[in-house]
C-alpha atoms as a PDB file:
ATOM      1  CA  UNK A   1     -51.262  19.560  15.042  1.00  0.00           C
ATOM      2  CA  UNK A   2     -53.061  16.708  13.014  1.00  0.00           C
ATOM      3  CA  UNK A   3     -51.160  14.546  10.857  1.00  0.00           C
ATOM      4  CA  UNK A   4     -52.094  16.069   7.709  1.00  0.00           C
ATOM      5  CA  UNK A   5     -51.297  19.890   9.455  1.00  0.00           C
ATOM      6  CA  UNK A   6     -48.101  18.878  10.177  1.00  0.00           C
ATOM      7  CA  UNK A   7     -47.430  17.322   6.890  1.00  0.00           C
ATOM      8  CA  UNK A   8     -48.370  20.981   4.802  1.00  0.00           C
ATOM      9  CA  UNK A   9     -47.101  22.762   7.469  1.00  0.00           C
ATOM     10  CA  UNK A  10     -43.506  21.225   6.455  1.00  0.00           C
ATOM     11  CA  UNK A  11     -44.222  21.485   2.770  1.00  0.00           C
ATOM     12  CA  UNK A  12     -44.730  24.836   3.172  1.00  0.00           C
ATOM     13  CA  UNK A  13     -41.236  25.581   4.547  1.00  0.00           C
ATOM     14  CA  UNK A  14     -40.108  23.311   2.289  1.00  0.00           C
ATOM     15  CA  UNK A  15     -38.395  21.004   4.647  1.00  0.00           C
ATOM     16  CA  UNK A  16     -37.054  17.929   2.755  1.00  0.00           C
ATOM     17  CA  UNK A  17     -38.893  15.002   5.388  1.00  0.00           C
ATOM     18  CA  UNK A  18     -39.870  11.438   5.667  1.00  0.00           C
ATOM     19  CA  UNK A  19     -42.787   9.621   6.961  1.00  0.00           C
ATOM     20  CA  UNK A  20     -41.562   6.963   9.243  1.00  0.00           C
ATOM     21  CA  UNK A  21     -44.165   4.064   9.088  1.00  0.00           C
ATOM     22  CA  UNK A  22     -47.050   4.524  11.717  1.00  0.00           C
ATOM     23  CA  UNK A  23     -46.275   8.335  12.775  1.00  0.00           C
ATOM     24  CA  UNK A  24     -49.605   9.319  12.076  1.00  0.00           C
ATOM     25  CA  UNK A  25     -51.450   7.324  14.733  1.00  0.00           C
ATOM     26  CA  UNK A  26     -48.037   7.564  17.018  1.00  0.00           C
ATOM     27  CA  UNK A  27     -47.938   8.786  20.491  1.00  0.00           C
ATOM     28  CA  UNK A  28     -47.564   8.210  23.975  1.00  0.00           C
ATOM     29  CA  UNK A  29     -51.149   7.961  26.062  1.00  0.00           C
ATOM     30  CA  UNK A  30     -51.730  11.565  27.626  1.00  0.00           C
ATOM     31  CA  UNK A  31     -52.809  14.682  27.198  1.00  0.00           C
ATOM     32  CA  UNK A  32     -51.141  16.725  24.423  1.00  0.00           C
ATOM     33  CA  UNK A  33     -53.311  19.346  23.525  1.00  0.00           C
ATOM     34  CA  UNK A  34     -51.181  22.106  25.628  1.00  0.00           C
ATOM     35  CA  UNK A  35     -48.534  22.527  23.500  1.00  0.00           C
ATOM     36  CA  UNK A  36     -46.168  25.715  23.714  1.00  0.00           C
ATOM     37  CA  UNK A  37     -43.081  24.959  22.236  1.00  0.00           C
ATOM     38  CA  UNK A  38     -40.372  23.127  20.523  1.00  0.00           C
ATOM     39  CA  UNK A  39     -37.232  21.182  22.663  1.00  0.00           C
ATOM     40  CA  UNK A  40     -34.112  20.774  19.973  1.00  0.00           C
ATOM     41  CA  UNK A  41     -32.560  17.657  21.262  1.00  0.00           C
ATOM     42  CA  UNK A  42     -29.166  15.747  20.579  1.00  0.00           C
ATOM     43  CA  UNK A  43     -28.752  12.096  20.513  1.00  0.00           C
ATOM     44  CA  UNK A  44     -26.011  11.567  21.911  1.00  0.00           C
ATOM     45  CA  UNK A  45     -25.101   9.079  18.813  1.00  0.00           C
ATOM     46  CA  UNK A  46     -23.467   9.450  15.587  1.00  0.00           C
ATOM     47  CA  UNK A  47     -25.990   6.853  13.923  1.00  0.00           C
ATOM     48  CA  UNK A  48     -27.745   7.917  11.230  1.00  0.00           C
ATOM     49  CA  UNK A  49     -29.319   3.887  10.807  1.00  0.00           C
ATOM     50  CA  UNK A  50     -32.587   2.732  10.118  1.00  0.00           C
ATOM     51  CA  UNK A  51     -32.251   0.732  13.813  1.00  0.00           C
ATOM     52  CA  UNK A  52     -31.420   3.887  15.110  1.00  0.00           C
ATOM     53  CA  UNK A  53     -34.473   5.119  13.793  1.00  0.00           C
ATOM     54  CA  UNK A  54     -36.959   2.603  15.224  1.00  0.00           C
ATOM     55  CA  UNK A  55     -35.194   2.916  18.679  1.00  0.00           C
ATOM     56  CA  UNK A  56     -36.110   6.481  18.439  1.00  0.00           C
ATOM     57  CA  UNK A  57     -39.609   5.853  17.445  1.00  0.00           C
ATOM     58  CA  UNK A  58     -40.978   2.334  18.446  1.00  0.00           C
ATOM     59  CA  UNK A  59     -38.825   0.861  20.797  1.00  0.00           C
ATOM     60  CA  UNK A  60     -37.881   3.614  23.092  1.00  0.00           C
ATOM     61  CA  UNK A  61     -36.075   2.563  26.575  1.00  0.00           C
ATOM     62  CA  UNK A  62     -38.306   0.201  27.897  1.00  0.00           C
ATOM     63  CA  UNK A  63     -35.580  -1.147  30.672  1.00  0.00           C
ATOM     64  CA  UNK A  64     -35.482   2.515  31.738  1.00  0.00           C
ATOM     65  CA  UNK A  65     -39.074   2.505  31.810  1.00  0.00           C
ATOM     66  CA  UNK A  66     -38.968   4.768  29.266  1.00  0.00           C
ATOM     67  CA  UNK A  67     -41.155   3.919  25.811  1.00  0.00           C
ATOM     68  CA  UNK A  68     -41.610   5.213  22.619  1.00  0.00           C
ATOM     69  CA  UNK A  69     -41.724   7.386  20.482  1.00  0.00           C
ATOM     70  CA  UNK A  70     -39.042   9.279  22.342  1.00  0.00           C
ATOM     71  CA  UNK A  71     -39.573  12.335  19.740  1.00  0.00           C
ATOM     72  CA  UNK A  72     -41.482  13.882  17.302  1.00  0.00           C
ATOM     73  CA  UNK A  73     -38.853  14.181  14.641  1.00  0.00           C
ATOM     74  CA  UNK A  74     -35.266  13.443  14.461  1.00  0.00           C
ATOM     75  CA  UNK A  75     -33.055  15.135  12.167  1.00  0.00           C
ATOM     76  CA  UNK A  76     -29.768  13.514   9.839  1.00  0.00           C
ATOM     77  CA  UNK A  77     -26.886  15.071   9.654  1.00  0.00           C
ATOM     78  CA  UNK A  78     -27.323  15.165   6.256  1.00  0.00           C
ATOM     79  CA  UNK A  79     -30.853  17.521   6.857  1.00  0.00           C
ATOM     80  CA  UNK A  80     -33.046  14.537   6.658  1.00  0.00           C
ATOM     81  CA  UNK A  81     -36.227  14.916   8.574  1.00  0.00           C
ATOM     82  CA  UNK A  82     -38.084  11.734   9.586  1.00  0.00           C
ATOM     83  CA  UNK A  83     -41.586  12.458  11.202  1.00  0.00           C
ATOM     84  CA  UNK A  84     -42.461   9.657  13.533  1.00  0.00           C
ATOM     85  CA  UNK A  85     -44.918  10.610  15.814  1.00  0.00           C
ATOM     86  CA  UNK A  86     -47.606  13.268  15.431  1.00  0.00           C
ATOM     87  CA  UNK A  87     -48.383  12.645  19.309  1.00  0.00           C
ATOM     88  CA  UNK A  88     -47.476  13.098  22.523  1.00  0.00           C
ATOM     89  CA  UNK A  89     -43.657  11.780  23.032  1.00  0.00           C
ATOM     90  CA  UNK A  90     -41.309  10.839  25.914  1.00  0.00           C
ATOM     91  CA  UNK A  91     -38.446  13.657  25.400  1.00  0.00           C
ATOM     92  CA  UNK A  92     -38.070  16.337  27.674  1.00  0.00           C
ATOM     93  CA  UNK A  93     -39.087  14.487  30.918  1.00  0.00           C
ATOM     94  CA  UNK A  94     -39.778  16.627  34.090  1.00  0.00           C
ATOM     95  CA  UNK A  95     -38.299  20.270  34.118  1.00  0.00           C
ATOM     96  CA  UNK A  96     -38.911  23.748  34.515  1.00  0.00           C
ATOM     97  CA  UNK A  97     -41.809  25.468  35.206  1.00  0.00           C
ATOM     98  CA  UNK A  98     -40.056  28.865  35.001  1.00  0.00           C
ATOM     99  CA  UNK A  99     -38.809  27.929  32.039  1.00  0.00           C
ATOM    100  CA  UNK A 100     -41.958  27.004  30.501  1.00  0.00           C
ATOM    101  CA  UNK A 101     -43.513  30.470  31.726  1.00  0.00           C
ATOM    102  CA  UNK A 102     -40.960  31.763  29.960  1.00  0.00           C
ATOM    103  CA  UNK A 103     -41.785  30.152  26.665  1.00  0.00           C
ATOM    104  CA  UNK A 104     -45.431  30.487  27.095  1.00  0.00           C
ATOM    105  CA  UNK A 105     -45.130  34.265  27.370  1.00  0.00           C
ATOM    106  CA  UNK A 106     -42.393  34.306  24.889  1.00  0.00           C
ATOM    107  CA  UNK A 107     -40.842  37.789  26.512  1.00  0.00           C
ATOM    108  CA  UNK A 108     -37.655  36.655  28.158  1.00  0.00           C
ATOM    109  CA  UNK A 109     -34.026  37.720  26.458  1.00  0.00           C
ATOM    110  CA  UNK A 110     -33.349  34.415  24.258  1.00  0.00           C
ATOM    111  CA  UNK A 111     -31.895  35.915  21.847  1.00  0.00           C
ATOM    112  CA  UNK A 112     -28.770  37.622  23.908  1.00  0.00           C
ATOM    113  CA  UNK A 113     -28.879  34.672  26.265  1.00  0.00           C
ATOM    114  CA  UNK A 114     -30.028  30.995  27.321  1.00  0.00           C
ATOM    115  CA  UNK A 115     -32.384  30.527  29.583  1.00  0.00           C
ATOM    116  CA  UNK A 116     -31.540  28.831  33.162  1.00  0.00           C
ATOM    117  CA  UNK A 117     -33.969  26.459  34.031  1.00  0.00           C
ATOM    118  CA  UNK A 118     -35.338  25.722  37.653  1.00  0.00           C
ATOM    119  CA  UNK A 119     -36.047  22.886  39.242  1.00  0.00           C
ATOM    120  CA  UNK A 120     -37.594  20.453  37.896  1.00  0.00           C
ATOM    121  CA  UNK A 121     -41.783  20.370  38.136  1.00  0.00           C
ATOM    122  CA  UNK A 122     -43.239  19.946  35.375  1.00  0.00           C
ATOM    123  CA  UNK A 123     -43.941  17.231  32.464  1.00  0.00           C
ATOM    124  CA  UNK A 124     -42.510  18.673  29.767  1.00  0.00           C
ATOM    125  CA  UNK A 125     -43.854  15.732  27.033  1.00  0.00           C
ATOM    126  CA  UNK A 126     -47.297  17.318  28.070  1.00  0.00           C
ATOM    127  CA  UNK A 127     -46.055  20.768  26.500  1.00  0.00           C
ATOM    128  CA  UNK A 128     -43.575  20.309  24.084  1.00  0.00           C
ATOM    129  CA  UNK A 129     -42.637  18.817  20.663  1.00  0.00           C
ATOM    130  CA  UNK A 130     -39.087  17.274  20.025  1.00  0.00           C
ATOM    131  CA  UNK A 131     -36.884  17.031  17.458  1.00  0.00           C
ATOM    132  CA  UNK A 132     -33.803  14.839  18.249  1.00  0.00           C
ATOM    133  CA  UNK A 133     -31.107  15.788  15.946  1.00  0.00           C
ATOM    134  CA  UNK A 134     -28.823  12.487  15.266  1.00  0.00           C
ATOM    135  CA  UNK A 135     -25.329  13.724  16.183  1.00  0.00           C
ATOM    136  CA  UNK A 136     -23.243  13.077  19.685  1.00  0.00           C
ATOM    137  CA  UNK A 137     -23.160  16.239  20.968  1.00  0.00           C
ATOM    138  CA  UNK A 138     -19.255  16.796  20.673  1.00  0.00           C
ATOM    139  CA  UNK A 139     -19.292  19.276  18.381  1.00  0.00           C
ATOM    140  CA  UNK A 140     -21.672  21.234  16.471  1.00  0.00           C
ATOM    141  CA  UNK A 141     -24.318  20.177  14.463  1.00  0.00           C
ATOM    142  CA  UNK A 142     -23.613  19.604  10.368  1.00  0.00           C
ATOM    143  CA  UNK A 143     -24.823  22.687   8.368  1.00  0.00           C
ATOM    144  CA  UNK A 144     -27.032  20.414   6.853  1.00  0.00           C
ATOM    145  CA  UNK A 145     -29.191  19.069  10.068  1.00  0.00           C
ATOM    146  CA  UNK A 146     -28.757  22.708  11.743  1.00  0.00           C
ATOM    147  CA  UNK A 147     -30.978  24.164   7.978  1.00  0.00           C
ATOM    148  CA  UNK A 148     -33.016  21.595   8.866  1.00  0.00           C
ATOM    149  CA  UNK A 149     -33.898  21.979  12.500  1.00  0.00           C
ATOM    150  CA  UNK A 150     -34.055  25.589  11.972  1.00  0.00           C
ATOM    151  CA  UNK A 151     -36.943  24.659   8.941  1.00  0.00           C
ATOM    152  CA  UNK A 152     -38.805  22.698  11.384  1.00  0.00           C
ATOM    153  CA  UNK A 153     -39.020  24.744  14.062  1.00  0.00           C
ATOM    154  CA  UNK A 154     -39.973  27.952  11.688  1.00  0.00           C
ATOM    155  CA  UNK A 155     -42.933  25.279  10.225  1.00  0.00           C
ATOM    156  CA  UNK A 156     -43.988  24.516  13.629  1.00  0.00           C
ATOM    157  CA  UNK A 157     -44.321  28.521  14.717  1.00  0.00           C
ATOM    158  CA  UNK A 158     -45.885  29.869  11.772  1.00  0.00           C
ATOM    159  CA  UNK A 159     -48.644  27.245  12.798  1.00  0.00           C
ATOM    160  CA  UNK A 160     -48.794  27.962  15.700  1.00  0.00           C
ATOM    161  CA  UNK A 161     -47.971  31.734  15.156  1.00  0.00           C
ATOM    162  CA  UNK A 162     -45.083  31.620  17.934  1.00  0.00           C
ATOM    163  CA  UNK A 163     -41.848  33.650  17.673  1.00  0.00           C
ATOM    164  CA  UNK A 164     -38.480  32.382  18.108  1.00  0.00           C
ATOM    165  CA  UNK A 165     -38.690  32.455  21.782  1.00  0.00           C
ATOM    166  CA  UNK A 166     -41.478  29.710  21.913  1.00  0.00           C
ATOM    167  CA  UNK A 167     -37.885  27.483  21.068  1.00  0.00           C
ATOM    168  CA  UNK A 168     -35.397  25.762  23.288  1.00  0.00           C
ATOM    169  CA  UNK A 169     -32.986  23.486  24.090  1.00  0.00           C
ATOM    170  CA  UNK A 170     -33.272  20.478  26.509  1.00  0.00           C
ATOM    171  CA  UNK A 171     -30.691  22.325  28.976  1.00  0.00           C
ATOM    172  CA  UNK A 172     -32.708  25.001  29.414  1.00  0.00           C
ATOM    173  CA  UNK A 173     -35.537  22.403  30.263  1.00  0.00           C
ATOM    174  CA  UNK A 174     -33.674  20.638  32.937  1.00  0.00           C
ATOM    175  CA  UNK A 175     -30.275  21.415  34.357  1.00  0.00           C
ATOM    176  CA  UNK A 176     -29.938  17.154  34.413  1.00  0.00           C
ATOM    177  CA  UNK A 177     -29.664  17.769  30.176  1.00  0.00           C
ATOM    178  CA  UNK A 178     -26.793  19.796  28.056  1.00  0.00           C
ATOM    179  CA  UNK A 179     -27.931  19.056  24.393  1.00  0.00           C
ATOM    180  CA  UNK A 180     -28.245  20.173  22.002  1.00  0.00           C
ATOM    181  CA  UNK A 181     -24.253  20.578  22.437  1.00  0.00           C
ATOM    182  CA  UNK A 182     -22.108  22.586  21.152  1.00  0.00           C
ATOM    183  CA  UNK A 183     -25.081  24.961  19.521  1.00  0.00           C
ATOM    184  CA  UNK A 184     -25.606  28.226  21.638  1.00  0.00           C
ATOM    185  CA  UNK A 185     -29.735  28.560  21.890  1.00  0.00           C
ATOM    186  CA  UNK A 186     -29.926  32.482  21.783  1.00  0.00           C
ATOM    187  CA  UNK A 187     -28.155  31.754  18.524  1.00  0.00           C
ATOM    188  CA  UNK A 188     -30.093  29.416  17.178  1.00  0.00           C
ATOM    189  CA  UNK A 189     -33.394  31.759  18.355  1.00  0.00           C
ATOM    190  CA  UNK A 190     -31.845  34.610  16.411  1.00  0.00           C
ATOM    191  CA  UNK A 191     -31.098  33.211  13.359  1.00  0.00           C
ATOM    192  CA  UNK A 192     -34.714  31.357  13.358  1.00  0.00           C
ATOM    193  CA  UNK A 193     -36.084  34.580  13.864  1.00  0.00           C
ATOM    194  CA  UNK A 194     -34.781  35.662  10.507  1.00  0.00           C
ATOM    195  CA  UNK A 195     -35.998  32.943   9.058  1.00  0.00           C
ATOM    196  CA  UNK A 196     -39.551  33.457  10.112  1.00  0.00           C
ATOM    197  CA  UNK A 197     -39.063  37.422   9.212  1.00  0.00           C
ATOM    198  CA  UNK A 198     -38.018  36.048   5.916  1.00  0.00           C
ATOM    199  CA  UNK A 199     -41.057  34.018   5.269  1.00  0.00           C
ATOM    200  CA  UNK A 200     -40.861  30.218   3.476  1.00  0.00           C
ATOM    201  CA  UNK A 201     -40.731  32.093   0.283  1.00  0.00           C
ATOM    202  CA  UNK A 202     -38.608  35.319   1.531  1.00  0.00           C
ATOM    203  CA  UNK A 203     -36.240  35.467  -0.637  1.00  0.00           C
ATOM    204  CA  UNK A 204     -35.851  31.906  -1.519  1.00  0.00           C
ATOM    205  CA  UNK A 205     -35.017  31.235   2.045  1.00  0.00           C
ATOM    206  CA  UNK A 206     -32.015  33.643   1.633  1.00  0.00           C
ATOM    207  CA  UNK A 207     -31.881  34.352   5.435  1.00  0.00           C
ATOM    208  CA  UNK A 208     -31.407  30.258   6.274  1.00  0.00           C
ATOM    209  CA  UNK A 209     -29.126  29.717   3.101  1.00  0.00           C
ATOM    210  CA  UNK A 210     -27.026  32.350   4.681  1.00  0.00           C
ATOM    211  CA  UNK A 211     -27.391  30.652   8.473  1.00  0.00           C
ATOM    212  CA  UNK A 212     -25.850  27.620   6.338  1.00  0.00           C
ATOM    213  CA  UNK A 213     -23.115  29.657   4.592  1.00  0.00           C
ATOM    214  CA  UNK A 214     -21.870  31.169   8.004  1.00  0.00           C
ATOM    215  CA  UNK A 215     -22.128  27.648   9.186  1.00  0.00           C
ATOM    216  CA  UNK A 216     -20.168  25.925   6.658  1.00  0.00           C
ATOM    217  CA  UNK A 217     -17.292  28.784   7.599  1.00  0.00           C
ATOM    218  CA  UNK A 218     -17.805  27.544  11.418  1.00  0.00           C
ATOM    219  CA  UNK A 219     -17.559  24.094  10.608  1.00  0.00           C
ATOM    220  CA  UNK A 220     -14.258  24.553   8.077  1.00  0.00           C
ATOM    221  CA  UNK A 221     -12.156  27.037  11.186  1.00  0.00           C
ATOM    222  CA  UNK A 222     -14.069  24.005  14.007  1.00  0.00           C
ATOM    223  CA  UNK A 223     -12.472  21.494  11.745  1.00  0.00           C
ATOM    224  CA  UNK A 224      -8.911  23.467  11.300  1.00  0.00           C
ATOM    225  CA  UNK A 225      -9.141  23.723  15.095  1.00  0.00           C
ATOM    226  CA  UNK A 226      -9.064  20.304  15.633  1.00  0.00           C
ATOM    227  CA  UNK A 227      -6.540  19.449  12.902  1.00  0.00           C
ATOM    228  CA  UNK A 228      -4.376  21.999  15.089  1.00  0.00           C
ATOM    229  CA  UNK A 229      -4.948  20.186  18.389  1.00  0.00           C
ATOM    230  CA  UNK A 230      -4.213  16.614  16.902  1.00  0.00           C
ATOM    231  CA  UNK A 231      -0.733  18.174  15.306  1.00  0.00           C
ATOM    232  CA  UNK A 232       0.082  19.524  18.323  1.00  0.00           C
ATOM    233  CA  UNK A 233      -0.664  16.366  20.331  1.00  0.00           C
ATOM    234  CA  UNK A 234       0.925  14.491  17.730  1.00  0.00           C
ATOM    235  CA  UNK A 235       4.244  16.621  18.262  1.00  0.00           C
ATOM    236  CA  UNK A 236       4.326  15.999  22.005  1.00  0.00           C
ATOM    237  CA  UNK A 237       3.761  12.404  21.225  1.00  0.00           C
ATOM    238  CA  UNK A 238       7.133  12.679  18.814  1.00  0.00           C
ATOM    239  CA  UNK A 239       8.792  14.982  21.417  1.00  0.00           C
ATOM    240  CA  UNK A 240       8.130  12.097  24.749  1.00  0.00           C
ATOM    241  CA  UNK A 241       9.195   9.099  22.277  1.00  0.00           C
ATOM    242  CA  UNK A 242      12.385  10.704  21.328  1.00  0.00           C
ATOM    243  CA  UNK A 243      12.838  11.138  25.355  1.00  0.00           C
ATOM    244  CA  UNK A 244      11.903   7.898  25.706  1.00  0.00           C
ATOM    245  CA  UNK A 245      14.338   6.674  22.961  1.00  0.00           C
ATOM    246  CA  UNK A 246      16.851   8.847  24.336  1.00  0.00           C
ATOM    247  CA  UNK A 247      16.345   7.697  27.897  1.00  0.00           C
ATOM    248  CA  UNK A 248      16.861   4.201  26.414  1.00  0.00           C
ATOM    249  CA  UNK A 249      20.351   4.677  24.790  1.00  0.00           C
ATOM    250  CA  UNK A 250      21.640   6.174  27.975  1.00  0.00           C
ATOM    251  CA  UNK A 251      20.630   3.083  30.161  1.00  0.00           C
ATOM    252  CA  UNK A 252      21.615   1.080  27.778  1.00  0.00           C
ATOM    253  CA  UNK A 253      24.941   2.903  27.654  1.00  0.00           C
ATOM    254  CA  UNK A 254      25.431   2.539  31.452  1.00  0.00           C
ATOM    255  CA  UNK A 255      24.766  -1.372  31.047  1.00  0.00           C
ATOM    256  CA  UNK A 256      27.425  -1.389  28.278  1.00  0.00           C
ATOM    257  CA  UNK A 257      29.799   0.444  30.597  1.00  0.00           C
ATOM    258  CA  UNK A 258      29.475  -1.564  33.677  1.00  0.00           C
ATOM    259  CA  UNK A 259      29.547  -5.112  31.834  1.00  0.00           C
ATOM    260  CA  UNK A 260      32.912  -3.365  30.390  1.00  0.00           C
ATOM    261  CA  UNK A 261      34.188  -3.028  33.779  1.00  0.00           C
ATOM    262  CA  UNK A 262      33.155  -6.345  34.867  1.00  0.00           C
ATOM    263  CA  UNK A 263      34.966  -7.576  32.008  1.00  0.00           C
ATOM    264  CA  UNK A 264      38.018  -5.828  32.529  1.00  0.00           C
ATOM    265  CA  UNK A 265      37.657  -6.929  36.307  1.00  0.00           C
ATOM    266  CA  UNK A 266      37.460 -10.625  35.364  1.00  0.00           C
ATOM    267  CA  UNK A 267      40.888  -9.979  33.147  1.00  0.00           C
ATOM    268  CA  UNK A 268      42.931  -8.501  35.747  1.00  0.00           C
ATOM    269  CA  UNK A 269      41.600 -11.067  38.317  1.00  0.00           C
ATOM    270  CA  UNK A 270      42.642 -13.890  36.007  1.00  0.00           C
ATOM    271  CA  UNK A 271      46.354 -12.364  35.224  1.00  0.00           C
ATOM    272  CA  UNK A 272      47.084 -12.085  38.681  1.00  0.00           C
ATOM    273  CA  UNK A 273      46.217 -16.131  39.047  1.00  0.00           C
ATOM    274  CA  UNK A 274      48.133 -16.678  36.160  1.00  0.00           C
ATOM    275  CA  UNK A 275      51.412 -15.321  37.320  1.00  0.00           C
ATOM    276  CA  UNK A 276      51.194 -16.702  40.821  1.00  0.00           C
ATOM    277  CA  UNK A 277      53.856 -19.389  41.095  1.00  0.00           C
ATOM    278  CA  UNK A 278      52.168 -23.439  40.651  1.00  0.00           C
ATOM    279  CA  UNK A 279      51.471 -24.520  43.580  1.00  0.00           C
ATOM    280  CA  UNK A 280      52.537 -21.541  45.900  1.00  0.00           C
ATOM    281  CA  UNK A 281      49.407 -21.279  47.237  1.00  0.00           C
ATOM    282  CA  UNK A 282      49.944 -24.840  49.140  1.00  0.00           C
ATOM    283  CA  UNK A 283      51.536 -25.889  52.231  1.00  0.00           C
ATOM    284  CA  UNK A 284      54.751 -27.978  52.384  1.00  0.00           C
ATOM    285  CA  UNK A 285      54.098 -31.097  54.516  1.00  0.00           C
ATOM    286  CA  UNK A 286      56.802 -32.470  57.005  1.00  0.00           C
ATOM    287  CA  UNK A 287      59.816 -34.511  56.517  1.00  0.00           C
ATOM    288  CA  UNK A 288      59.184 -37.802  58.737  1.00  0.00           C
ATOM    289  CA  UNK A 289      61.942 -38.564  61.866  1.00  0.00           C
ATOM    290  CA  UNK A 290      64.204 -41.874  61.299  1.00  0.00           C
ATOM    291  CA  UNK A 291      62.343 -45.166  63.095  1.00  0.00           C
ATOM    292  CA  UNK A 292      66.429 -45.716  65.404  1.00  0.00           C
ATOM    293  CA  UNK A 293      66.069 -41.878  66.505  1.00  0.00           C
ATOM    294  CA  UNK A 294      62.617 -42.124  67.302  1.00  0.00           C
ATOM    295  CA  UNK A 295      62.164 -42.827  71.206  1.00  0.00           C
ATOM    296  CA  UNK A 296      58.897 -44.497  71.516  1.00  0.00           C
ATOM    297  CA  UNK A 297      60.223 -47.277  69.846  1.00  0.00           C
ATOM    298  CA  UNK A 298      60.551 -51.047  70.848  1.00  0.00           C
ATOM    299  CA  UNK A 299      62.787 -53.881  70.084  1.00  0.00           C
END
């Protein structure tokens, strides 16, 4: 895709996107005319900065050896879409050849199942584009960046006139990768099948509106779930201080009760000196013999 194809190809999925300065003349030196399909990425970062953004783009990884762009796109939680490169990008890295059979055919079961990739022999940059959606991978995706990612990828396979299956995730590239985390890709390959059935104007995008409803609901029980697990740790937290506390009072009871003894040991000891008789613990001296009786004598 040119520049300006990608740009209408957005506009007509209505995918609310930025140009980031210098994506239409960005990309890594290689071929790139092979494409077959899209990687969905994670970051690994919560970040949603402008730094963030030229790391992503321009900088890259150069101590890794690694430069950029290191995607196409990336995607905000808040369903931002900056386009930063309209070449070839450092993404995927080496991966799956299977895998990228797979996709080329587009007849595997991706939407019951992901796909397990083999080892890794191919350069994926060659064949794919990526969008790196800026979250850490912890939990799911925001509603917001999920509509967003699913947009994008429906743009990029009406142009290319792809199904859902020409879609993946970087696992199912390379078993070294497990993003995008926390999203299931059969999922995410049925619901952007809808969304191409559906059509950028089917329905006013009904089918992806109602990807984002289900996923607010997912997000709210996600969040509840958490809330859960903090109270709970929270409660054994309360239940090992009182221990602790407890613990505490019963030493400290024990010290109590053994400087009492000492105490009452130190007032016996003392009563018992105090009635002993003065002086009863010394030794009488002598009475000294008379010089006349005493035989060693001399006159």
């Amino acid at each position: 895709m040119t520049a300006d194809q990608t740009v209408a190809a957005l506009r007509k999925w209505g995918v609310k996107f930025r140009e980031y300065p210098g994506w239409r003349t960005r990309g890594r030196p290689g071929t790139f005319g092979d494409v077959r399909g899209v990687i969905v990425h994670h970051t690994g970062s919560n970040s949603q900065s402008d730094d963030y953004l030229n790391f992503l783009f321009v900088r890259g990884r150069p101590e890794d050896g690694i430069p950029g762009p290191l995607c196409n796109v990336s995607t905000d939680m808040d369903g931002d879409l900056h386009v930063g490169a309209v070449g070839r990008a450092n993404h995927a890295g080496r991966g799956s050849a299977t895998t990228l059979s797979r996709v080329t055919a587009q007849n595997y079961a991706g939407y019951t199942s992901e796909l397990r990739p083999g080892a890794d022999s191919v350069d994926g940059n060659a064949h794919y584009y990526g969008n790196e959606v800026r979250y850490d991978g912890a939990r799911a995706m925001t509603a917001a960046a999920y509509r967003t990612a699913l947009l994008h990828a429906a743009a990029i396979c009406d142009f290319h006139g792809w199904n859902a299956l020409a879609v993946i995730g970087h696992r199912e590239h390379t078993r070294r990768k497990n993003d995008p985390g926390h999203n299931p890709m059969n999922t995410f390959r049925t619901n952007l099948a809808a969304v191409l059935r559906a059509g950028p104007d089917g329905d006013d995008m009904a089918n992806a509106d109602e990807v984002l409803a289900e996923l607010r609901k997912f997000q709210t029980a996600e969040a509840q779930r958490y809330a859960d697990l903090a109270n709970r740790v929270q409660a054994l937290t309360d239940q090992e201080e009182g221990r602790y506390a407890d613990l505490q009072r019963r030493v400290q009871g024990l010290v109590n009760q053994e400087a009492g003894r000492y105490e009452d040991y130190v007032r016996r000891f003392n009563a018992i000196l105090a009635a002993l008789p003065n002086g009863a613990a010394q030794q009488t001296a002598p009475e000294a013999v008379p010089e006349s009786d005493n035989p060693s004598s001399t006159s």
